[in-house]
N, C-alpha and C. Protein backbone atom coordinates (compact mmCIF):
# COMPACT_ATOMS: atom_id res chain seq x y z
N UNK A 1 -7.18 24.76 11.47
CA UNK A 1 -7.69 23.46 11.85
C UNK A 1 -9.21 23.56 11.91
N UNK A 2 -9.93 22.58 11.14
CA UNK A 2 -11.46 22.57 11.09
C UNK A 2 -12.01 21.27 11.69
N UNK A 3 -13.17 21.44 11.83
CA UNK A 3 -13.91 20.43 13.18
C UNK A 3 -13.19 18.69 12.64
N UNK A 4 -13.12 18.30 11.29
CA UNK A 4 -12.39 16.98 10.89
C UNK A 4 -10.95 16.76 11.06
N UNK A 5 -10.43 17.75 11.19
CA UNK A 5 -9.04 18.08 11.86
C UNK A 5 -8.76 17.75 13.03
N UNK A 6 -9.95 18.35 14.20
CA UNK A 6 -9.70 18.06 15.66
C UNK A 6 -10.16 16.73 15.44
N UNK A 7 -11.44 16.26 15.09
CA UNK A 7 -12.06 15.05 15.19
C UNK A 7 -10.99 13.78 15.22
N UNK A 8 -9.89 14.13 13.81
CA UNK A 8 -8.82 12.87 13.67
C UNK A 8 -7.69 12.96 14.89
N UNK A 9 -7.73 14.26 14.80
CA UNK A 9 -6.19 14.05 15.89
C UNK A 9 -7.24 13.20 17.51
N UNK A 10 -8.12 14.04 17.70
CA UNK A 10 -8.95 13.77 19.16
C UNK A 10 -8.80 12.06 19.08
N UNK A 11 -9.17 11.31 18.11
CA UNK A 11 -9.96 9.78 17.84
C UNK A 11 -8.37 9.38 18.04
N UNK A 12 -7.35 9.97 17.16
CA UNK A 12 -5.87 9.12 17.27
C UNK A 12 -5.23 8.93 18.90
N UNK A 13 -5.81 10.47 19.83
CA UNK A 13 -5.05 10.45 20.94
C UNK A 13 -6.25 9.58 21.73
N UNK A 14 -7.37 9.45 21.70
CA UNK A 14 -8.21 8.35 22.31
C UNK A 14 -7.87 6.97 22.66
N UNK A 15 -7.16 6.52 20.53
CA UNK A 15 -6.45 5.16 20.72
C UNK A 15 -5.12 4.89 21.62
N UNK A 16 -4.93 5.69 21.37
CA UNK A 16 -3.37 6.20 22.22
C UNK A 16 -3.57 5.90 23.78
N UNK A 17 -4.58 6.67 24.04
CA UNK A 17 -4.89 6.43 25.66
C UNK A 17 -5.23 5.13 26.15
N UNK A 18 -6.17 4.56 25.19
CA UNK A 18 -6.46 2.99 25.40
C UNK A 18 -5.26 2.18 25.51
N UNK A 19 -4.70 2.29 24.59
CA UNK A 19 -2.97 0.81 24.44
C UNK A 19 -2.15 1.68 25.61
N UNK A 20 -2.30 2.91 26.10
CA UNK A 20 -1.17 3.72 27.30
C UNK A 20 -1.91 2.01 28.74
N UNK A 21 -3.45 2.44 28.42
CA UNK A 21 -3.62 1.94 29.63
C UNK A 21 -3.82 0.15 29.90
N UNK A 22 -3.33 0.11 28.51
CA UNK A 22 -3.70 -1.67 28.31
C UNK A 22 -2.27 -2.29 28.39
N UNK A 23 -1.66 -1.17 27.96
CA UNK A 23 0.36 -1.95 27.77
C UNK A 23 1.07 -0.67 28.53
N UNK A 24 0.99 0.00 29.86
CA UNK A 24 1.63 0.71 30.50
C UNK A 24 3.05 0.45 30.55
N UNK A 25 3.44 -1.07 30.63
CA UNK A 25 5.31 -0.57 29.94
C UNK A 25 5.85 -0.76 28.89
N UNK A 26 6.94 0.04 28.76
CA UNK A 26 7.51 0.32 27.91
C UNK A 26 8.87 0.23 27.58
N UNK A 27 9.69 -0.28 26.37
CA UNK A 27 10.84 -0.37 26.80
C UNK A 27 11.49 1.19 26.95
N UNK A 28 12.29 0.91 28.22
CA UNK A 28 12.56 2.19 28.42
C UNK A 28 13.78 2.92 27.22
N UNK A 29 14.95 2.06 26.90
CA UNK A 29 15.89 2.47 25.91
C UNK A 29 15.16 2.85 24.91
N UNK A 30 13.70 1.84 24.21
CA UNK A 30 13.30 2.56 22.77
C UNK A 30 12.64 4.19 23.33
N UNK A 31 12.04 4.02 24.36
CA UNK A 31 11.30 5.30 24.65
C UNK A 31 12.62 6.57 24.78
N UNK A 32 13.90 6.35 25.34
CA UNK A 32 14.43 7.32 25.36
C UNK A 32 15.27 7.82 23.67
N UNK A 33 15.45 6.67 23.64
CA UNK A 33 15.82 6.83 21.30
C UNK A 33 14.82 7.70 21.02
N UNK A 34 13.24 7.61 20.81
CA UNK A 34 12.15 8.04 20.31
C UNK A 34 12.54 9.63 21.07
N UNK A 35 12.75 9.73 21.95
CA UNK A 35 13.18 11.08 22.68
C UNK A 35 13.69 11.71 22.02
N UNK A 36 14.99 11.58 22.02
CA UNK A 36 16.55 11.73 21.53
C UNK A 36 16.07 12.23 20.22
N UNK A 37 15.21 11.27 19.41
CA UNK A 37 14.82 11.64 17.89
C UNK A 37 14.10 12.97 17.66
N UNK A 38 13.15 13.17 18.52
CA UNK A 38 12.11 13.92 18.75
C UNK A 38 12.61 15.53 18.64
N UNK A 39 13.32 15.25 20.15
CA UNK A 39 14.61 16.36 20.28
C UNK A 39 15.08 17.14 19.09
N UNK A 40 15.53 16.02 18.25
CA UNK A 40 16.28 16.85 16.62
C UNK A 40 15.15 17.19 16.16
N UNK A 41 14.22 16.54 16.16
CA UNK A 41 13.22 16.61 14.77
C UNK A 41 11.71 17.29 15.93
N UNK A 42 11.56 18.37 16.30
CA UNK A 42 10.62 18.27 17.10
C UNK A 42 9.51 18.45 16.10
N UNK A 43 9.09 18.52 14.67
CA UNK A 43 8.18 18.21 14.21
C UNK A 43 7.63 17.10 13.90
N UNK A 44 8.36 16.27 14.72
CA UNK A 44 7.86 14.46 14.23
C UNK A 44 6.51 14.16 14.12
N UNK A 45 6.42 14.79 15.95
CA UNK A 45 4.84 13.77 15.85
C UNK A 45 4.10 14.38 15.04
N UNK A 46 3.99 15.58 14.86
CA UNK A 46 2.59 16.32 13.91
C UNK A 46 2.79 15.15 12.69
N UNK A 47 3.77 14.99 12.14
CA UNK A 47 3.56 14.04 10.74
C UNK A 47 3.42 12.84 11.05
N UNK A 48 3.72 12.26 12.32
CA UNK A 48 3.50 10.74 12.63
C UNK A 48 1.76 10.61 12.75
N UNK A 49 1.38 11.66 13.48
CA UNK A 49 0.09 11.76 13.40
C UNK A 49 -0.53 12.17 12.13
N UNK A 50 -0.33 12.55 11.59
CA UNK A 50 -1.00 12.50 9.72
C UNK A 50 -0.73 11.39 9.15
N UNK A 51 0.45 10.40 9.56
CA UNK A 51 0.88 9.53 8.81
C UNK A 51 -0.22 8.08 9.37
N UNK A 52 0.09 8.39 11.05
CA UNK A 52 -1.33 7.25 11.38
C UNK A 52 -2.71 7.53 10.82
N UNK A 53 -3.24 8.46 10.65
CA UNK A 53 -4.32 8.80 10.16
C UNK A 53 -4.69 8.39 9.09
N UNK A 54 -3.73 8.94 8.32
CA UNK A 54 -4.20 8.43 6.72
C UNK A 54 -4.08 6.59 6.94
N UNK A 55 -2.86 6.58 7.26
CA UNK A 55 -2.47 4.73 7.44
C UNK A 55 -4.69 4.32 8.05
N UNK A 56 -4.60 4.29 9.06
CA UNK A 56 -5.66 4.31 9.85
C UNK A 56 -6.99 4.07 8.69
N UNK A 57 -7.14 5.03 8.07
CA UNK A 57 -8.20 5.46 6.98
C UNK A 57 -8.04 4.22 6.06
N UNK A 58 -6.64 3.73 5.67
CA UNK A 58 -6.62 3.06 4.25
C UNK A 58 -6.32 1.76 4.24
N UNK A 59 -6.72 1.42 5.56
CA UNK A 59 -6.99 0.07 6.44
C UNK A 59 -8.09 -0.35 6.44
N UNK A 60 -9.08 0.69 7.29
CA UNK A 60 -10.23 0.76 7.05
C UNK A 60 -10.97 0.17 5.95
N UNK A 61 -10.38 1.32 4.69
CA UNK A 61 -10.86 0.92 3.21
C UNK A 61 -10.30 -0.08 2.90
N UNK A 62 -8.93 -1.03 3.26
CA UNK A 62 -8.87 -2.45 2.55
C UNK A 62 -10.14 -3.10 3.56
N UNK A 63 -10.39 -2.98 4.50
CA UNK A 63 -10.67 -4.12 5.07
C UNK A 63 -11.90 -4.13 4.56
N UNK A 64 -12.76 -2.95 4.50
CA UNK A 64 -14.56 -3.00 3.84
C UNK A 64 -13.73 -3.86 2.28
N UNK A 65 -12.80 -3.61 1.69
CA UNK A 65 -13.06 -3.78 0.02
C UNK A 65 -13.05 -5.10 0.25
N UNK A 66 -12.24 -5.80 1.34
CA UNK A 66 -12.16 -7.34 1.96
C UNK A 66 -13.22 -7.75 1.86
N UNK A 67 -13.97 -7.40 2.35
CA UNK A 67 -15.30 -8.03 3.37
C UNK A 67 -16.37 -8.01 1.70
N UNK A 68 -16.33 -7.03 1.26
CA UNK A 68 -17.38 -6.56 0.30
C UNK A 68 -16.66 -7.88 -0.73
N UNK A 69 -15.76 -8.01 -1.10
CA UNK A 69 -15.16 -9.15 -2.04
C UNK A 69 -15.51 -10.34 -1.62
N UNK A 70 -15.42 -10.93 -0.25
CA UNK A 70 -15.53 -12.40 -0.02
C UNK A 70 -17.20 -12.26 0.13
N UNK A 71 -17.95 -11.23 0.62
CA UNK A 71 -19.29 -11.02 0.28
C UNK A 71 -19.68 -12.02 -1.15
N UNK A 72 -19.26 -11.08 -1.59
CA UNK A 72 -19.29 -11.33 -3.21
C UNK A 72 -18.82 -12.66 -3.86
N UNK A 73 -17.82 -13.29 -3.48
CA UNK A 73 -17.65 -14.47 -3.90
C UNK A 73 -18.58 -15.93 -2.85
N UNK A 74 -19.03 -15.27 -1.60
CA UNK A 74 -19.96 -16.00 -1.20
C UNK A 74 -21.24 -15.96 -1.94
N UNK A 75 -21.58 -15.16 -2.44
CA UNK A 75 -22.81 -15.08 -2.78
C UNK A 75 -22.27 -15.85 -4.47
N UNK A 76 -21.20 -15.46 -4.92
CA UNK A 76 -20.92 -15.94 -6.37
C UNK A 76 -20.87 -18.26 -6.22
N UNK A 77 -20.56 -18.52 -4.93
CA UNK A 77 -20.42 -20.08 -5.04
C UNK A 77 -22.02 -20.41 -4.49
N UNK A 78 -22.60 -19.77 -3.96
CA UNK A 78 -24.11 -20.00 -3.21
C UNK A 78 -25.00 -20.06 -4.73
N UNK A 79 -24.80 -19.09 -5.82
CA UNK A 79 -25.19 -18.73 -7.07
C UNK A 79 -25.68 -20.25 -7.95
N UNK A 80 -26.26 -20.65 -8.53
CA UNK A 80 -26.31 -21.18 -9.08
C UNK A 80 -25.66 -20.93 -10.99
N UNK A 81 -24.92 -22.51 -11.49
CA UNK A 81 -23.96 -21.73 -11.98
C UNK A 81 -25.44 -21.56 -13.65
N UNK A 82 -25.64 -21.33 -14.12
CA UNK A 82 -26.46 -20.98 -15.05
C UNK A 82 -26.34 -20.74 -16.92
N UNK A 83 -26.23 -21.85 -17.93
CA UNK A 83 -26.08 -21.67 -18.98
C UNK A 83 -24.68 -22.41 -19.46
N UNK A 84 -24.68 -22.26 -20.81
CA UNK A 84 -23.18 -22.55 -21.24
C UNK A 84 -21.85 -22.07 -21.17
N UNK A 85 -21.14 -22.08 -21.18
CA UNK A 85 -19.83 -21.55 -21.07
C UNK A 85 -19.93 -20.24 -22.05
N UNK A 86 -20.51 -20.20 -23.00
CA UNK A 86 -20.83 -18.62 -23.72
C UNK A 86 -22.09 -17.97 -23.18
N UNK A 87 -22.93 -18.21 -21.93
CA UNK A 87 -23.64 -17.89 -21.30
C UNK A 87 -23.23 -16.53 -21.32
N UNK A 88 -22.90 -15.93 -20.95
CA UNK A 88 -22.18 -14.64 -20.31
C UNK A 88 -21.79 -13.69 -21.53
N UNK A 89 -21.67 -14.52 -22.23
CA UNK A 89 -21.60 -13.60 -23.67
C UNK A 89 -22.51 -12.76 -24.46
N UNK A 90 -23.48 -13.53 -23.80
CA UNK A 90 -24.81 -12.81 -24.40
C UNK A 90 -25.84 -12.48 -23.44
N UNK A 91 -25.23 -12.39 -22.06
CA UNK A 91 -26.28 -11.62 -21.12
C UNK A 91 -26.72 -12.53 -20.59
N UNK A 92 -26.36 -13.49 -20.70
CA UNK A 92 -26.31 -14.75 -19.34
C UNK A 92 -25.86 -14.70 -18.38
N UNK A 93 -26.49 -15.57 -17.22
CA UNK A 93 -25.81 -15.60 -15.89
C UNK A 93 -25.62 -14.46 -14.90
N UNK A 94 -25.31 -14.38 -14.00
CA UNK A 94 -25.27 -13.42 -12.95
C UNK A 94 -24.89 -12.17 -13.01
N UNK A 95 -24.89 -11.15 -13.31
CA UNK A 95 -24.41 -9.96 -13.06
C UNK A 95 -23.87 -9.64 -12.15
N UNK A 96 -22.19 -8.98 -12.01
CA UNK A 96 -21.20 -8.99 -11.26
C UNK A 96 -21.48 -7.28 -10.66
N UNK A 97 -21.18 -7.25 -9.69
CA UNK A 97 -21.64 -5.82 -8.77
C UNK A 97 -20.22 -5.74 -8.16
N UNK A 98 -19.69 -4.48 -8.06
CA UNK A 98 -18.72 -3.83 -8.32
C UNK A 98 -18.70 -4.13 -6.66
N UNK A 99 -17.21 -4.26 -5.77
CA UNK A 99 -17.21 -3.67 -4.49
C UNK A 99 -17.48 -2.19 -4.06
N UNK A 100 -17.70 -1.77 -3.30
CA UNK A 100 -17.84 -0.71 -2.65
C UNK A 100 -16.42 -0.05 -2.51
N UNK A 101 -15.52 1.22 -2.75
CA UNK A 101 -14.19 1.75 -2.59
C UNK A 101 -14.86 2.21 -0.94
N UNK A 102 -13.27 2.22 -0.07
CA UNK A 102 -13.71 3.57 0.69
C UNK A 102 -13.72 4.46 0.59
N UNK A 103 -14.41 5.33 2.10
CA UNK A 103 -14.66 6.40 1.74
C UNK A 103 -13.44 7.44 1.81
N UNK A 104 -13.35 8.58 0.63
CA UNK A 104 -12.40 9.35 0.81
C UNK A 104 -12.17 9.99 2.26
N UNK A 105 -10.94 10.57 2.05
CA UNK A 105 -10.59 10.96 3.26
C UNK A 105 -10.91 12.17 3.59
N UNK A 106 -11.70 12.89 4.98
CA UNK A 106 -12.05 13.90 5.27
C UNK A 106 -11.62 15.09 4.79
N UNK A 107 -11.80 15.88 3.78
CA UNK A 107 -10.86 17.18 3.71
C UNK A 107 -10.80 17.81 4.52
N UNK A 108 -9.68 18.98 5.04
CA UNK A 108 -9.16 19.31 6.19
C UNK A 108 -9.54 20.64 5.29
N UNK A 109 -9.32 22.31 6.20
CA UNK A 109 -9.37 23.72 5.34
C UNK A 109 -8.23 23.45 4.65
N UNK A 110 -8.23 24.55 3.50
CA UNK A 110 -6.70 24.23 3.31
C UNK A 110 -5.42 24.76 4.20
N UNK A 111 -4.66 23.86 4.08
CA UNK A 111 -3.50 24.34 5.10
C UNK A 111 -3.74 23.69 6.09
N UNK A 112 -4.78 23.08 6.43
CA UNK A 112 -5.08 22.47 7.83
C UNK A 112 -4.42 21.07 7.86
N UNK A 113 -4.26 20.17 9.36
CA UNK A 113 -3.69 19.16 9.25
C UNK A 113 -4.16 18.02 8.25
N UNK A 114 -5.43 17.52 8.03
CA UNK A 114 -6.15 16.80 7.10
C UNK A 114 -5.54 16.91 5.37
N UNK A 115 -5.57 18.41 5.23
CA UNK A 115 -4.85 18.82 3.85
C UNK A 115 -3.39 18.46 3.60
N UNK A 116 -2.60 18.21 4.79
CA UNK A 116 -1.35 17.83 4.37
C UNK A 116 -0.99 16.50 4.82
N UNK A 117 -2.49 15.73 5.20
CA UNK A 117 -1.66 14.45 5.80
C UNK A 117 -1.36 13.66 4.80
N UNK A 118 -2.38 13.51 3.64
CA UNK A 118 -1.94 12.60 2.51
C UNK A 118 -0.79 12.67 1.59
N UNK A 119 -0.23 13.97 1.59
CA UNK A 119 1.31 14.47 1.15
C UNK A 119 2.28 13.97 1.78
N UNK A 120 1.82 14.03 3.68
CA UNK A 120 2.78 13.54 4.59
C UNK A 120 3.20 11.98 4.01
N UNK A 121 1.82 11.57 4.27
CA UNK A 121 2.21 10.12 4.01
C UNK A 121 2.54 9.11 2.85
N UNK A 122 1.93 10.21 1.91
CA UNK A 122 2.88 9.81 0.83
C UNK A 122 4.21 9.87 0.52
N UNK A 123 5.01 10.88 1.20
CA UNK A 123 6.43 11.38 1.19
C UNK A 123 6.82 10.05 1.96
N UNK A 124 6.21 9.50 3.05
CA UNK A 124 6.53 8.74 3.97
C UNK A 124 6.55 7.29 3.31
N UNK A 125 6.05 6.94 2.55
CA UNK A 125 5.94 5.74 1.66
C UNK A 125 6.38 5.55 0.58
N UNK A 126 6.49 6.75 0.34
CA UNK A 126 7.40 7.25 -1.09
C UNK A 126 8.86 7.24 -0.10
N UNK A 127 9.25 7.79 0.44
CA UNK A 127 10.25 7.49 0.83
C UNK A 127 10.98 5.94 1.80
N UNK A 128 9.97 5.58 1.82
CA UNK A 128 10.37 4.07 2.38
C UNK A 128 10.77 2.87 0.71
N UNK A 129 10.12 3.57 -0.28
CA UNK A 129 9.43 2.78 -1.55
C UNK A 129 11.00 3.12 -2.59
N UNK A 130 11.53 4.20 -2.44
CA UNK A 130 12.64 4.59 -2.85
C UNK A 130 13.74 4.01 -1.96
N UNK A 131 13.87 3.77 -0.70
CA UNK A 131 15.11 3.63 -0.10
C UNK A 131 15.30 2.24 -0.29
N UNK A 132 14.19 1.09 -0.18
CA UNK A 132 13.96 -0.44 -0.42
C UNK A 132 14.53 -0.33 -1.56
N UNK A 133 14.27 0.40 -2.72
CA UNK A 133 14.95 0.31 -3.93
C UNK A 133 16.07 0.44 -4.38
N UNK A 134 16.67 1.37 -3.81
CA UNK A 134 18.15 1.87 -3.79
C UNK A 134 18.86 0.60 -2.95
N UNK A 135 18.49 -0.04 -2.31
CA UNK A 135 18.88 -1.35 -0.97
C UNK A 135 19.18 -2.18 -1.99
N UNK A 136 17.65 -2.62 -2.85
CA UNK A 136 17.71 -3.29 -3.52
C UNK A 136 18.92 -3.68 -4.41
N UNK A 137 19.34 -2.32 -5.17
CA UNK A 137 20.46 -2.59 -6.20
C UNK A 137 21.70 -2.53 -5.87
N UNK A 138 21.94 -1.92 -4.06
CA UNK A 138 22.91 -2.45 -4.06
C UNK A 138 23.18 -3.92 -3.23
N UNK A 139 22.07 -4.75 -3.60
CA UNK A 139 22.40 -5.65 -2.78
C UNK A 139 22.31 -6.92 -3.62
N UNK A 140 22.03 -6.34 -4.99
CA UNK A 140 21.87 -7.39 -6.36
C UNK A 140 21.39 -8.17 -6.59
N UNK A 141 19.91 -7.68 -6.21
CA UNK A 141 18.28 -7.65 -6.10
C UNK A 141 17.76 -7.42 -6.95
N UNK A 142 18.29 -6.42 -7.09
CA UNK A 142 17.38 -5.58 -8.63
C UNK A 142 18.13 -5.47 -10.14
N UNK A 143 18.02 -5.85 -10.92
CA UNK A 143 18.62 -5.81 -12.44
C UNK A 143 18.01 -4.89 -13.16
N UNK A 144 18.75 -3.49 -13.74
CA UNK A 144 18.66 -2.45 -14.26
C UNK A 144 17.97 -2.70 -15.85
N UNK A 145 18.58 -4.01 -16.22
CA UNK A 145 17.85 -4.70 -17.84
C UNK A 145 18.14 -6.07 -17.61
N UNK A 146 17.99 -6.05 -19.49
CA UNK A 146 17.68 -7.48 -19.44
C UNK A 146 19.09 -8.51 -19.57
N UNK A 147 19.40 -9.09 -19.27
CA UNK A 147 20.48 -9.63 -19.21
C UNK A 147 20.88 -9.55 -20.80
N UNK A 148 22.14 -9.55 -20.96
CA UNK A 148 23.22 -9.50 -22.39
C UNK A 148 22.73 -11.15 -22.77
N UNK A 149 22.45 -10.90 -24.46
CA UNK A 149 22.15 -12.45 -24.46
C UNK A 149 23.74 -12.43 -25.12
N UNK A 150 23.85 -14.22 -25.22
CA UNK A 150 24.96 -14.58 -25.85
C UNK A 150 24.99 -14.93 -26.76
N UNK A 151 26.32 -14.43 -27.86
CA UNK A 151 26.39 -14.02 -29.20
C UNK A 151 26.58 -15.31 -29.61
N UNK A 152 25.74 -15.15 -30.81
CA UNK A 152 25.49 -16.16 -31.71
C UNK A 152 26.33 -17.10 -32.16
N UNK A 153 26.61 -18.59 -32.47
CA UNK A 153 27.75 -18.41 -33.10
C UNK A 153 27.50 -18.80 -34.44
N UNK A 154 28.67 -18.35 -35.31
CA UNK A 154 28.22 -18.35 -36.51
C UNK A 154 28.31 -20.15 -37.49
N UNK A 155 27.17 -19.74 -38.29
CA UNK A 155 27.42 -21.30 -39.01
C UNK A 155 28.59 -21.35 -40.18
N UNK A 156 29.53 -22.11 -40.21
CA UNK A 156 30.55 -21.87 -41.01
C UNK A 156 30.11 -22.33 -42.38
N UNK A 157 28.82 -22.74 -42.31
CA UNK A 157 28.72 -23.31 -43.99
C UNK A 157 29.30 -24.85 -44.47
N UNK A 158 28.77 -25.51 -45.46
CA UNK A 158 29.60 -26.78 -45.74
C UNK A 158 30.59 -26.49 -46.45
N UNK A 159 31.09 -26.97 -45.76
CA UNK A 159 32.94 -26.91 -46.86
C UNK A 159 33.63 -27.83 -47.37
N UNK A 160 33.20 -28.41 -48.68
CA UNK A 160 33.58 -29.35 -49.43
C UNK A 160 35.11 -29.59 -49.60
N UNK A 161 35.72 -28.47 -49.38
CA UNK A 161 37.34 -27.92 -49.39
C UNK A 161 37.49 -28.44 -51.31
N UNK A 162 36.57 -27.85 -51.80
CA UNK A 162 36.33 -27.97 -53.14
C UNK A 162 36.50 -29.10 -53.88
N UNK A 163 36.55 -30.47 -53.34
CA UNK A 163 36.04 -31.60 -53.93
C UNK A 163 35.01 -31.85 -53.80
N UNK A 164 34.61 -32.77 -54.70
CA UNK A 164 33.43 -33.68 -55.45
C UNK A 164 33.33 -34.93 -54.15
């Protein structure tokens, strides 16, 4: 574990402490399920906590790409609109400026929690992304192709029944 390692887990159990002391109850049945779960799986939280993290991070980054976009389309209707409709074809009109991506996510050493959270949470979305799917078909949601079209029917031709 390297100093961006403690830094994420430290900042996650911070938020944690805040909503402990803003929403102190709890339902007690979900809290003892979450137990019960825990119990079997006592590696949960380490991946719930990689899984908020990354989640956490790629929130973050929609919300700047948000902000940086309606930026951008404010400034695009404030714009004056400039030239002909082939304006733009030839180096007319406004020049479009890319949003800003976020920023990648901290690398962790390797092996450290940071290094395996984006695996975590991809398994975790990947596995939510597969099970919706499998739901899907059996719930006849999802169509494997394209539907059978229906066969032609044939033209029998004119049939004089060989008179004139």
């Amino acid at each position: 574990m390297d100093t961006n390692d403690r830094q994420a887990i430290a900042g996650l159990f911070e938020k944690l402490t805040q909503v402990e002391r803003q929403m102190p109850v709890r339902d007690p049945e979900a809290e003892r399920f979450i137990g019960e779960a825990i119990t079997r799986q006592p590696g949960a939280p380490y991946y719930m906590a990689q899984t908020v993290v990354v989640q956490e991070h790629a929130l973050n980054a929609a919300e700047a790409r948000i902000a940086a976009l309606e930026a951008d389309l404010a400034e695009a209707r404030k714009a004056p609109q400039g030239g002909g409709f082939l304006s733009g074809l030839f180096g007319g009109g406004a020049p479009r400026r890319s949003a800003p991506m976020g920023q990648p996510l901290p690398q962790g050493a390797p092996g450290g929690f940071l290094a395996g959270a984006v695996q975590t949470a991809m398994g975790v979305a990947g596995g939510m992304l597969l099970a919706n799917a499998v739901a899907g078909m059996f719930a006849g949601e999802a169509q494997a192709g394209e539907p059978e079209a229906e066969p032609e029917m044939e033209d029998p031709g004119f049939d004089d029944s060989g008179e004139w």
